[in-house]
N, C-alpha and C. Protein backbone atom coordinates (compact mmCIF):
# COMPACT_ATOMS: atom_id res chain seq x y z
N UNK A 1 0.74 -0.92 1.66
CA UNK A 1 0.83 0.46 1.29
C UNK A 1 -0.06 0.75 0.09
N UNK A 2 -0.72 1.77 0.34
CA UNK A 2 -1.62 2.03 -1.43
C UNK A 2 -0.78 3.04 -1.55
N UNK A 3 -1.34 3.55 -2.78
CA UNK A 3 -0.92 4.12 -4.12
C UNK A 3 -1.41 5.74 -3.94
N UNK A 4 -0.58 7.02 -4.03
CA UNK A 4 -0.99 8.25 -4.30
C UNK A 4 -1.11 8.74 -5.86
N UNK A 5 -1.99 9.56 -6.14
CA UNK A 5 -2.10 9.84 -7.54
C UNK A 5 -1.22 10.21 -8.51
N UNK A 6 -0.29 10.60 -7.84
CA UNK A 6 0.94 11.36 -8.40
C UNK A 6 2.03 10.18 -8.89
N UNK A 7 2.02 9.34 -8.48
CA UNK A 7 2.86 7.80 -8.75
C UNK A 7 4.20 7.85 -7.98
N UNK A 8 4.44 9.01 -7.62
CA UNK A 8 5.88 9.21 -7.42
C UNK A 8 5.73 8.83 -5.64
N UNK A 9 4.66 8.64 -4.92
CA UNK A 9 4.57 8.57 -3.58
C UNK A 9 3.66 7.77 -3.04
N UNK A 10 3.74 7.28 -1.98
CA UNK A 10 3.15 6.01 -1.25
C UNK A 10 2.55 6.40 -0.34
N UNK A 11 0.74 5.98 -0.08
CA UNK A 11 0.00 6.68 1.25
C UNK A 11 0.94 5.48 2.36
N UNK A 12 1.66 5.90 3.78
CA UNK A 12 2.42 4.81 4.46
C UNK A 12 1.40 4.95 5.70
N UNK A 13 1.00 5.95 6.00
CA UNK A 13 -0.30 6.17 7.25
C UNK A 13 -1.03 7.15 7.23
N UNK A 14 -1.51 7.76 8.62
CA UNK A 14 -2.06 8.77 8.71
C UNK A 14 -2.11 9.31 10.39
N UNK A 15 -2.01 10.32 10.35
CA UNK A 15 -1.92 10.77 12.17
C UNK A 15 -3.63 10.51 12.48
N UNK A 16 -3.89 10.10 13.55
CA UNK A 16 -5.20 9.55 14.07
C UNK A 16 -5.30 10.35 15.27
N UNK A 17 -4.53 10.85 15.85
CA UNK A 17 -4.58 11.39 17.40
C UNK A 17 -3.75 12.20 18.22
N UNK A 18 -3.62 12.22 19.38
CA UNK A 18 -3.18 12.77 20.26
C UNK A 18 -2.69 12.20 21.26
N UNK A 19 -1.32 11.98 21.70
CA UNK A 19 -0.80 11.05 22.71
C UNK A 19 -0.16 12.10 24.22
N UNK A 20 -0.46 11.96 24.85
CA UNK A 20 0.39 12.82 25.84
C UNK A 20 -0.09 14.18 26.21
N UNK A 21 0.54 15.05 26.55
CA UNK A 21 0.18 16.65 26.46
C UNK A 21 1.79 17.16 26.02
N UNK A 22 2.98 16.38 25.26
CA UNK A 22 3.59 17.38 25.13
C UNK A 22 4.02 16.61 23.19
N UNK A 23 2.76 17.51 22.96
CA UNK A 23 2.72 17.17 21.63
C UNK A 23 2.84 16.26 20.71
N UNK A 24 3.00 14.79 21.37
CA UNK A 24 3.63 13.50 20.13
C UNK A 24 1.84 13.02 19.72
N UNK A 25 2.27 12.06 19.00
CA UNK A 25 0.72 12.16 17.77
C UNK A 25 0.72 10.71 18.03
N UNK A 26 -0.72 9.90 18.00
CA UNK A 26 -0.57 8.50 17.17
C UNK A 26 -1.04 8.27 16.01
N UNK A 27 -0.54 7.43 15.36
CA UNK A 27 -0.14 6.96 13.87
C UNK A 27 -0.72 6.04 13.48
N UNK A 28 -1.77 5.59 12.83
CA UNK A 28 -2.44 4.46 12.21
C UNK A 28 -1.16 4.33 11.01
N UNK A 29 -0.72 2.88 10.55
CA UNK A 29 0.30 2.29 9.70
C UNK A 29 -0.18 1.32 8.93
N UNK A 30 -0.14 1.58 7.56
CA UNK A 30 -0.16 0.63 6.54
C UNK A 30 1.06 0.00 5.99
N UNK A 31 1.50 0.30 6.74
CA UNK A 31 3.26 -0.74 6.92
C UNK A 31 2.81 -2.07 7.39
N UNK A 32 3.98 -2.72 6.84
CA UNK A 32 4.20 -4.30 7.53
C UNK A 32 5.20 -4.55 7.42
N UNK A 33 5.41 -5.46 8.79
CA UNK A 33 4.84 -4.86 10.66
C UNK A 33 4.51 -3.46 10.50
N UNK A 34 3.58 -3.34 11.20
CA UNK A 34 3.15 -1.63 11.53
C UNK A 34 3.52 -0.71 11.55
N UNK A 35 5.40 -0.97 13.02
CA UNK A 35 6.43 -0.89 13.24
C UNK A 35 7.40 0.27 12.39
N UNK A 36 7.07 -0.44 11.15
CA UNK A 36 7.83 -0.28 9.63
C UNK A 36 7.89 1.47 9.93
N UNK A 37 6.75 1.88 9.65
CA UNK A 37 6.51 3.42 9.47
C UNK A 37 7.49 4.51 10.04
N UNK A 38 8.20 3.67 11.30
CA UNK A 38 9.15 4.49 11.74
C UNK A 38 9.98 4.57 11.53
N UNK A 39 10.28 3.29 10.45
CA UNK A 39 12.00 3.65 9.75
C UNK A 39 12.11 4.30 8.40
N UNK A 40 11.25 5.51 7.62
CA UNK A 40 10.97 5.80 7.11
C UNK A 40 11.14 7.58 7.52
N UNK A 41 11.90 8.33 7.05
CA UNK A 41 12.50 9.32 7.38
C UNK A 41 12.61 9.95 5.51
N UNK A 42 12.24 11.31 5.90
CA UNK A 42 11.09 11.92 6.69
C UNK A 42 9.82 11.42 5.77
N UNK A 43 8.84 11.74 6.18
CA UNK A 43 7.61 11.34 5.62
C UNK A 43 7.05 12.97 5.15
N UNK A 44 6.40 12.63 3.57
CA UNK A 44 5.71 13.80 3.27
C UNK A 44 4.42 13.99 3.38
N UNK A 45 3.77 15.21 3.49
CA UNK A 45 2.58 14.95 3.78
C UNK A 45 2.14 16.65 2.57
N UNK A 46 0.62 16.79 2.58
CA UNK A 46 0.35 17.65 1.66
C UNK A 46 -0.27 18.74 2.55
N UNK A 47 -0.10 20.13 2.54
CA UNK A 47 -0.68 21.04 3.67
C UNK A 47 -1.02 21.93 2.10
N UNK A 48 -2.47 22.39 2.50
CA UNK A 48 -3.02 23.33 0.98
C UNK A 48 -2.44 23.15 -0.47
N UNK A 49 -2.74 21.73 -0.29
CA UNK A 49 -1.93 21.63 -1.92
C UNK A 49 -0.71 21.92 -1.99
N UNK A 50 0.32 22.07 -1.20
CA UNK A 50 1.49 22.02 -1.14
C UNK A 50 2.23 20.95 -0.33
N UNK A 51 3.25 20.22 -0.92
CA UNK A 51 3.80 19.27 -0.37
C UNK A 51 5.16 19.64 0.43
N UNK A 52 5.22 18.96 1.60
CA UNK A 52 5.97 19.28 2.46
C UNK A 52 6.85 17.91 3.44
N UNK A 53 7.53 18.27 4.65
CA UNK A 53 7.72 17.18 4.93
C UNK A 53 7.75 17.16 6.30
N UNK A 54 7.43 16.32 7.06
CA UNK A 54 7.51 15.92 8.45
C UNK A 54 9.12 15.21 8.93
N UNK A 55 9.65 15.72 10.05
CA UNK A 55 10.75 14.94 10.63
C UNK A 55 10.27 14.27 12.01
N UNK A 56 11.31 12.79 12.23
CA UNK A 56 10.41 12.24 13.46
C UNK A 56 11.60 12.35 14.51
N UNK A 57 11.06 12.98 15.75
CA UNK A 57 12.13 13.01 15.99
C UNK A 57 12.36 11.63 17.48
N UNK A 58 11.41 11.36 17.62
CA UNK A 58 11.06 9.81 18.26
C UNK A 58 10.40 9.10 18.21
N UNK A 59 9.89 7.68 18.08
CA UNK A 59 8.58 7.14 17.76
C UNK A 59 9.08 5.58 18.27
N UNK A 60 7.59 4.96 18.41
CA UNK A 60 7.64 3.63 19.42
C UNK A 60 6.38 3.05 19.32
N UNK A 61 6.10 1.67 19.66
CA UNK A 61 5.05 1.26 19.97
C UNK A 61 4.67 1.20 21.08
N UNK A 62 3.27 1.84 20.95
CA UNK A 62 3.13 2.03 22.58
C UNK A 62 1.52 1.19 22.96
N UNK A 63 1.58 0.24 23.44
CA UNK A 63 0.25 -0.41 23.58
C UNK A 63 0.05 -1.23 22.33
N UNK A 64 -1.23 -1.16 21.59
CA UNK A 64 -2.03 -1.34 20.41
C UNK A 64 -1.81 -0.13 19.11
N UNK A 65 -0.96 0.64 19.38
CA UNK A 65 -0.77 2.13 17.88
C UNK A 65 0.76 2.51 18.70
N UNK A 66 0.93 3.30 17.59
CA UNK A 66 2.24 3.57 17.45
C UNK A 66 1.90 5.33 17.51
N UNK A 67 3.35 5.66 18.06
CA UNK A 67 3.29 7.43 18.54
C UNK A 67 4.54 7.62 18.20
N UNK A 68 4.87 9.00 17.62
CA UNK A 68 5.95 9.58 16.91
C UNK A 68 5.90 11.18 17.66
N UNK A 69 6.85 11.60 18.21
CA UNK A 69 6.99 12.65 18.15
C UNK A 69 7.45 13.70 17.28
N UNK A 70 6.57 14.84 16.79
CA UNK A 70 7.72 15.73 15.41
C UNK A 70 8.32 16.73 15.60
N UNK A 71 9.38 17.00 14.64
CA UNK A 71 10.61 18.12 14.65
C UNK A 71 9.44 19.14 15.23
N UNK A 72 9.46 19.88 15.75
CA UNK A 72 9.07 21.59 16.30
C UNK A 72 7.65 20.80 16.92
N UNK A 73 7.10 20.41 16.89
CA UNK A 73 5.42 20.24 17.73
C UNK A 73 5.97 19.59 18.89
N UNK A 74 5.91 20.86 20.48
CA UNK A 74 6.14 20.64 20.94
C UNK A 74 5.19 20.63 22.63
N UNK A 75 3.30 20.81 21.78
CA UNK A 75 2.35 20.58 22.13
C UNK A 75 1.05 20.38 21.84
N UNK A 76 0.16 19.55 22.79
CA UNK A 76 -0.98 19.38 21.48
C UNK A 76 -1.68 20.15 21.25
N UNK A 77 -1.62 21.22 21.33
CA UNK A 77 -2.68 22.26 20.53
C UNK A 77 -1.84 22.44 19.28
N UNK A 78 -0.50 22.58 19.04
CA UNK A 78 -0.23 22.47 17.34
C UNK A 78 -0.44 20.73 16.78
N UNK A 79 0.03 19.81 17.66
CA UNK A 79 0.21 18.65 16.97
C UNK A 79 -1.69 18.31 16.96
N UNK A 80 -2.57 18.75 17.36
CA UNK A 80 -4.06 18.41 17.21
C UNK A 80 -4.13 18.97 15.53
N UNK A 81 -3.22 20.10 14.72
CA UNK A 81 -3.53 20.63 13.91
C UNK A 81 -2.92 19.07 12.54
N UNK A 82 -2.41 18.25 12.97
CA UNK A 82 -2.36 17.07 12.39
C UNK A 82 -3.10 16.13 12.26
N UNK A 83 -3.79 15.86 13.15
CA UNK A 83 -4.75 14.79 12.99
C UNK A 83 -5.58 14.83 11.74
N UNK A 84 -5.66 13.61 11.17
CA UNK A 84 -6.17 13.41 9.84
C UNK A 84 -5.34 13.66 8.56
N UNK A 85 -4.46 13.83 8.71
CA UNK A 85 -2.96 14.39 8.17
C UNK A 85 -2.73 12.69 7.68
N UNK A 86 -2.34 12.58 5.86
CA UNK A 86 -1.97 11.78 5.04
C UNK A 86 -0.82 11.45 5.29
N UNK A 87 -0.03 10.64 6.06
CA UNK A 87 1.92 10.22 5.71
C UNK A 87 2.17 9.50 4.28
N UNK A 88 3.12 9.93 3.66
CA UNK A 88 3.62 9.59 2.30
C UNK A 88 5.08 9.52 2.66
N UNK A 89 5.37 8.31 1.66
CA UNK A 89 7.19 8.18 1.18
C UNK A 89 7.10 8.46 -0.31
N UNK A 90 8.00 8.83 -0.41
CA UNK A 90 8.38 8.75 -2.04
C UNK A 90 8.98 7.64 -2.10
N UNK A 91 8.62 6.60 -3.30
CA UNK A 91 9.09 5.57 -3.71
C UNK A 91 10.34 5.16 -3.72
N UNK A 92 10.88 6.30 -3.69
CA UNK A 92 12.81 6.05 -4.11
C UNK A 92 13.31 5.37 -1.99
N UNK A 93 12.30 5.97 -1.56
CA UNK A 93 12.77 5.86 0.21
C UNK A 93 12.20 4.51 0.71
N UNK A 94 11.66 3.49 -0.54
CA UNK A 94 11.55 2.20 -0.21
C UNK A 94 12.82 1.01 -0.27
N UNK A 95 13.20 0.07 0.81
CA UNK A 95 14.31 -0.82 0.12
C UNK A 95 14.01 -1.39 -0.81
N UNK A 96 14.87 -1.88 -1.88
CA UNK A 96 15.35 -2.23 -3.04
C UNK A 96 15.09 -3.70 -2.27
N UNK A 97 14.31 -4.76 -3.26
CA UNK A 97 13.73 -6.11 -2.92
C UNK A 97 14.73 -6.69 -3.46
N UNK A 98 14.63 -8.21 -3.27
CA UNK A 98 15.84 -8.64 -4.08
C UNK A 98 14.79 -9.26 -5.43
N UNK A 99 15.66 -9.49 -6.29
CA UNK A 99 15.29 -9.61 -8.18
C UNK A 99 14.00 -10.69 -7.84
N UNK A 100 12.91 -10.41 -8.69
CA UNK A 100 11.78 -11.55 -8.54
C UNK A 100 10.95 -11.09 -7.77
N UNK A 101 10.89 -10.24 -6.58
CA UNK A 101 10.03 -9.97 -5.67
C UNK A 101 9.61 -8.20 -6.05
N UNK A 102 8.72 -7.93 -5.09
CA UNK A 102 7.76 -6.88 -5.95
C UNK A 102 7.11 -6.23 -4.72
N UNK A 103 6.65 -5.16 -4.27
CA UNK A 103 5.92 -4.33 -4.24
C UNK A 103 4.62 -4.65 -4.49
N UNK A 104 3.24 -4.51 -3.40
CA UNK A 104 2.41 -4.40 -3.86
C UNK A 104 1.91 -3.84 -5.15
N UNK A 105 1.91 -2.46 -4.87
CA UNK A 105 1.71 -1.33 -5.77
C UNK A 105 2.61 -1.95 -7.17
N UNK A 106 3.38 -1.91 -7.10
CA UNK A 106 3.84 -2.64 -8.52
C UNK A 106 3.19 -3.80 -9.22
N UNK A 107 2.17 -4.65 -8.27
CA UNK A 107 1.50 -5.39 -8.81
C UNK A 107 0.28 -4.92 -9.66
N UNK A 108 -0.31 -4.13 -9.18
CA UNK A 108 -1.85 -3.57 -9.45
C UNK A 108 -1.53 -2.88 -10.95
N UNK A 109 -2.50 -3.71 -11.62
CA UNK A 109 -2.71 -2.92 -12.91
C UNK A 109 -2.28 -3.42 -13.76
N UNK A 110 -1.34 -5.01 -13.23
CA UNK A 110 -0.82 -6.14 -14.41
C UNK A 110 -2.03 -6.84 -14.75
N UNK A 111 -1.69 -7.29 -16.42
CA UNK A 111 -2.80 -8.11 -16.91
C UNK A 111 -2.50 -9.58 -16.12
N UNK A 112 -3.67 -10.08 -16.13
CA UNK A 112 -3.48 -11.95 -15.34
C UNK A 112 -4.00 -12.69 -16.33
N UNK A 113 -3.20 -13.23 -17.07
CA UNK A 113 -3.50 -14.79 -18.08
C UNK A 113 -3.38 -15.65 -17.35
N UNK A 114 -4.09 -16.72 -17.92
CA UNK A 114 -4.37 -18.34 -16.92
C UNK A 114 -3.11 -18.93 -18.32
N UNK A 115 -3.46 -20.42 -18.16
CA UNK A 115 -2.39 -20.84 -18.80
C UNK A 115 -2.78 -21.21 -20.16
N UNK A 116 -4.35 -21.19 -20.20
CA UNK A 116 -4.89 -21.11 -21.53
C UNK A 116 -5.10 -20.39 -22.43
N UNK A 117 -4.61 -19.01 -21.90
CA UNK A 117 -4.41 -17.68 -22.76
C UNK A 117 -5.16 -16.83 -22.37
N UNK A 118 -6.81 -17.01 -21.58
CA UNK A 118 -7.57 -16.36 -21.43
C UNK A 118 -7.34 -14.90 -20.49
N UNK A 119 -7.41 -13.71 -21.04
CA UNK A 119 -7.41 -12.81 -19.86
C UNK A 119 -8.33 -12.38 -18.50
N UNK A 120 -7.90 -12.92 -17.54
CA UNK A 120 -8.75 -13.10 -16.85
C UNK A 120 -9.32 -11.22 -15.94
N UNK A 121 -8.42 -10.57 -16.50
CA UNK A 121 -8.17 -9.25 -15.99
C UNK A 121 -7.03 -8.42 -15.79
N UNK A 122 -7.12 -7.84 -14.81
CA UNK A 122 -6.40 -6.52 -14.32
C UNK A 122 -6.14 -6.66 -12.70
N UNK A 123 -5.19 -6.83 -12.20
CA UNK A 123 -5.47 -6.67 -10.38
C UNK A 123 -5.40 -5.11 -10.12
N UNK A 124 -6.46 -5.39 -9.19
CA UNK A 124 -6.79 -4.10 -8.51
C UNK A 124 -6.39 -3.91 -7.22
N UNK A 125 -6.07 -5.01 -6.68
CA UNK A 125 -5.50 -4.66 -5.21
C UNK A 125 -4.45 -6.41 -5.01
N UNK A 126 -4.10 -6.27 -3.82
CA UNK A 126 -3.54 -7.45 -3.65
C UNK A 126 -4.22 -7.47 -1.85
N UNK A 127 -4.37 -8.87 -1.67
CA UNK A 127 -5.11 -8.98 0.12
C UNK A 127 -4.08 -9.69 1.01
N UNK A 128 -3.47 -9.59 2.29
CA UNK A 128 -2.85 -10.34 3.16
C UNK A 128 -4.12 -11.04 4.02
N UNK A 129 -3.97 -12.93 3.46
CA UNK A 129 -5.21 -13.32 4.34
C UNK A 129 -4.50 -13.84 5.18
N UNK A 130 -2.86 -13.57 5.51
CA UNK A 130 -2.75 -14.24 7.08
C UNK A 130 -1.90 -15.43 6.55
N UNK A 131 -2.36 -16.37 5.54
CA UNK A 131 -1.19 -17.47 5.28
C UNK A 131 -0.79 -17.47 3.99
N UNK A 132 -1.32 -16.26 3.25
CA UNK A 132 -0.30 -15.46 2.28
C UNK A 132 -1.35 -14.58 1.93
N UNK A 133 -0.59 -13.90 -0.02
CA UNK A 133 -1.51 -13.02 -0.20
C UNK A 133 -2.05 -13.37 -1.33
N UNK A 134 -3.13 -12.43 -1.93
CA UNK A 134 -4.05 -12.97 -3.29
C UNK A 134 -4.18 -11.87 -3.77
N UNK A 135 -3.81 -12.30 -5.09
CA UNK A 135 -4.59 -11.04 -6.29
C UNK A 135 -6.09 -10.84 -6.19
N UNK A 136 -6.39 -9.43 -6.31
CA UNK A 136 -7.69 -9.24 -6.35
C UNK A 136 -7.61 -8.75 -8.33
N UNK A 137 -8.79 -9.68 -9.20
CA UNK A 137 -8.19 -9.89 -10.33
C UNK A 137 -9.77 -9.02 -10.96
N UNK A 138 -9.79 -7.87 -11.09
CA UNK A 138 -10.89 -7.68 -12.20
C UNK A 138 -11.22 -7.73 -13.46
N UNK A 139 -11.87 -8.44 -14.20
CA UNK A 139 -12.22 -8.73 -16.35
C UNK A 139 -13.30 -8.34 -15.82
N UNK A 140 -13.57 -8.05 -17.27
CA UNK A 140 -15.06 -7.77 -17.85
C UNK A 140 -15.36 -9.43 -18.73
N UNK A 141 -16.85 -9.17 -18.78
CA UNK A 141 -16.71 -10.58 -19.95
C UNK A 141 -17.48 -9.79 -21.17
N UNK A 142 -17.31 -10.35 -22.55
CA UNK A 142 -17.57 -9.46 -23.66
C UNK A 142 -18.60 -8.86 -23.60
N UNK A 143 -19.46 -8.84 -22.95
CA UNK A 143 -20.51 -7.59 -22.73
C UNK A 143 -19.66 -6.84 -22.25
N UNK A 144 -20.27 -5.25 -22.21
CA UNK A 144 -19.73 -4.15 -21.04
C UNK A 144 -20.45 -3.99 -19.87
N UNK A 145 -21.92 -5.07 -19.96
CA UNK A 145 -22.47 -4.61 -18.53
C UNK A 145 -21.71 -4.83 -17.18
N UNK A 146 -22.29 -4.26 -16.22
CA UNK A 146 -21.65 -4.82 -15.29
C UNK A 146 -22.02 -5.80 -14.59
N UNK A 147 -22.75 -6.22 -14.74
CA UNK A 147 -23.23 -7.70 -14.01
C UNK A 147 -22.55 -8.23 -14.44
N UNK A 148 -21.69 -8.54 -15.51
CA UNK A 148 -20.69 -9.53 -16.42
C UNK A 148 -19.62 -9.60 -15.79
N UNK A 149 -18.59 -8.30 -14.90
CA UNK A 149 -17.73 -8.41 -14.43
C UNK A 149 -17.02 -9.14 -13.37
N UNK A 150 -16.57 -9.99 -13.74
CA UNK A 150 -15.85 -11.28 -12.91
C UNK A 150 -14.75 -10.71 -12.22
N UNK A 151 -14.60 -11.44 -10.69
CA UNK A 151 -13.78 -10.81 -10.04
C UNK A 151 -13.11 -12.12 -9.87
N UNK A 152 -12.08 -12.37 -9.62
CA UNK A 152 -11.28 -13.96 -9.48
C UNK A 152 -10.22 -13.15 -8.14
N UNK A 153 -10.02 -13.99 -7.43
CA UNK A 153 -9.03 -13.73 -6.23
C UNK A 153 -8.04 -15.25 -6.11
N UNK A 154 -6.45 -14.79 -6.93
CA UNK A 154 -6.00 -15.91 -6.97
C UNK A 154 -5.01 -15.74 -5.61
N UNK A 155 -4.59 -16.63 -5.58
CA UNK A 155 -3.21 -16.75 -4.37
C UNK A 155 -2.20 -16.61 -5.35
N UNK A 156 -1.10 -15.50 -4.21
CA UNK A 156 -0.19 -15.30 -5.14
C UNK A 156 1.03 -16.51 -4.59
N UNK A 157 0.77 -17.64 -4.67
CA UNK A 157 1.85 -18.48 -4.49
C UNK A 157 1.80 -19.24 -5.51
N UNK A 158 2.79 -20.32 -5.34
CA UNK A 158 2.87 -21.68 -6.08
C UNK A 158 2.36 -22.42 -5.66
N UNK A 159 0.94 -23.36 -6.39
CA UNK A 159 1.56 -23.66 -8.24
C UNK A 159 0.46 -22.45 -8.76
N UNK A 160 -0.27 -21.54 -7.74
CA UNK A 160 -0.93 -21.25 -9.07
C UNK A 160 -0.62 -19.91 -10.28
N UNK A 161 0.28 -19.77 -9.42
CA UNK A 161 1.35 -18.08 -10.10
C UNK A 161 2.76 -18.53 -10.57
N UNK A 162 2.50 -18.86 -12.25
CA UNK A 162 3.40 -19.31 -12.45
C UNK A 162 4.25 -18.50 -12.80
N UNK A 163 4.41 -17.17 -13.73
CA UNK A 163 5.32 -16.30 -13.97
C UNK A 163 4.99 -14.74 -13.72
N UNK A 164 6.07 -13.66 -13.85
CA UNK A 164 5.63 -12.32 -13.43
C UNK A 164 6.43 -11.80 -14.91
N UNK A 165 5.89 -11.24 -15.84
CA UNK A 165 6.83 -10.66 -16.92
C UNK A 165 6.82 -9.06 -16.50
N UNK A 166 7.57 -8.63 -16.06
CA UNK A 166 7.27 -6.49 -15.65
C UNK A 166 7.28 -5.78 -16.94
N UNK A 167 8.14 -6.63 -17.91
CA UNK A 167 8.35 -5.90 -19.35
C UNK A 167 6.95 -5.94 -20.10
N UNK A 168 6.71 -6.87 -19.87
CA UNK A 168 4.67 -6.99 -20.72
C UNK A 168 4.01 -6.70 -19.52
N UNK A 169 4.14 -6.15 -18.51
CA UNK A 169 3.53 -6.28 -17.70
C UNK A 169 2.39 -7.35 -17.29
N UNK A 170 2.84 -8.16 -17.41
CA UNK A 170 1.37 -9.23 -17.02
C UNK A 170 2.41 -10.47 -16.32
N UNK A 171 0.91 -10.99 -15.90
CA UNK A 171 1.05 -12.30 -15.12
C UNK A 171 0.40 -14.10 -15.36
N UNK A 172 1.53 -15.06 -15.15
CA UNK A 172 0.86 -16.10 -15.73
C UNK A 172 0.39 -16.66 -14.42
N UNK A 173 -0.71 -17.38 -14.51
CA UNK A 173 -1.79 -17.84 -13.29
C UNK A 173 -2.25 -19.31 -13.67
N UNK A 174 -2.17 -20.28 -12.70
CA UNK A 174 -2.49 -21.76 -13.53
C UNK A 174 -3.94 -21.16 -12.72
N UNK A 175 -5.11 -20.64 -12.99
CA UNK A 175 -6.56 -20.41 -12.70
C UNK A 175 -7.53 -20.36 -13.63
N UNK A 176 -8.51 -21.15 -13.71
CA UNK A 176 -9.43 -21.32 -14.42
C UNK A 176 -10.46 -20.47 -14.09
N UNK A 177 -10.53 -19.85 -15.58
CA UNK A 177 -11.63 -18.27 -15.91
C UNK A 177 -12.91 -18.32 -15.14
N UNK A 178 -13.58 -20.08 -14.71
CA UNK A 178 -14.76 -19.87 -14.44
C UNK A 178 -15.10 -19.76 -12.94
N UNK A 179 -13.65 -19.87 -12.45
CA UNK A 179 -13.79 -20.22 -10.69
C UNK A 179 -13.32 -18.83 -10.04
């Protein structure tokens, strides 16, 4: 899931299409499983700078994408007026993890110390490569150019993530600054 500007809400997809002729939509999902997006009631979305909300009133995997039908679109000449249409949750409509575990988005933007003190950066994203995930870690080095800027991509497992403090916000990393 990324991050909306407002902090208070989560981009979860986006309508991509047109399924059927009696109005249901398909859904590109930045959920995991994909799946996810449909247990997520209702989803907000922004129409002229005004925020609003979508109800689902069925949805499934169908093939390779996922299709939702919505409250009142009950053909595609209104539901075509969606496509390209942002889905958002508000944060509060995420489950509660158990203690220790985290949220992407809650990761991004912690400092990453190695175990030698050095700051190695800031994560900017986090990556699923399939047999886990990795901080994407941006520093500068004491220049400000940017050719200087080191990017480090640690794994967020053990041994090399040794602690998460949320109160200092930062993170301890057994990773060496130069790799």
């Amino acid at each position: 899931m990324s991050q909306n500007a407002n902090n208070q809400r989560l981009l979860i997809g986006q309508i991509n299409g047109l399924f059927g002729i009696q109005g249901w939509v398909k859904i590109f999902s930045h959920t995991h499983p994909r799946k996810n997006i449909l247990a997520y009631q209702p989803w907000h979305i922004e129409l002229n700078g005004v925020w609003t909300t979508l109800e689902i009133v069925k949805g499934r995997i169908q093939g390779k994408t996922i299709v939702a039908q919505l409250k009142d679109v009950n053909d595609c000449e209104v539901a075509k007026n969606y496509i390209g249409t942002q889905l958002y949750i508000e944060k509060s409509q995420r489950a509660k993890l158990p203690k220790g575990e985290y949220y992407w988005d809650e990761l991004t933007g912690l400092e990453v110390i190695n175990k030698e003190g050095i700051v190695l950066g800031k994560i900017t994203s986090m990556v699923d490569t399939g047999s886990n995930s990795v901080m994407v870690i941006n520093g500068k080095k004491e220049s400000s150019s940017s050719k200087d800027n080191k990017e480090h991509w640690v794994p967020y497992i053990k041994p090399f993530l040794i602690a998460i403090d949320m109160d200092k916000r930062q993170i301890l990393v057994d990773w060496d600054e130069d790799f």
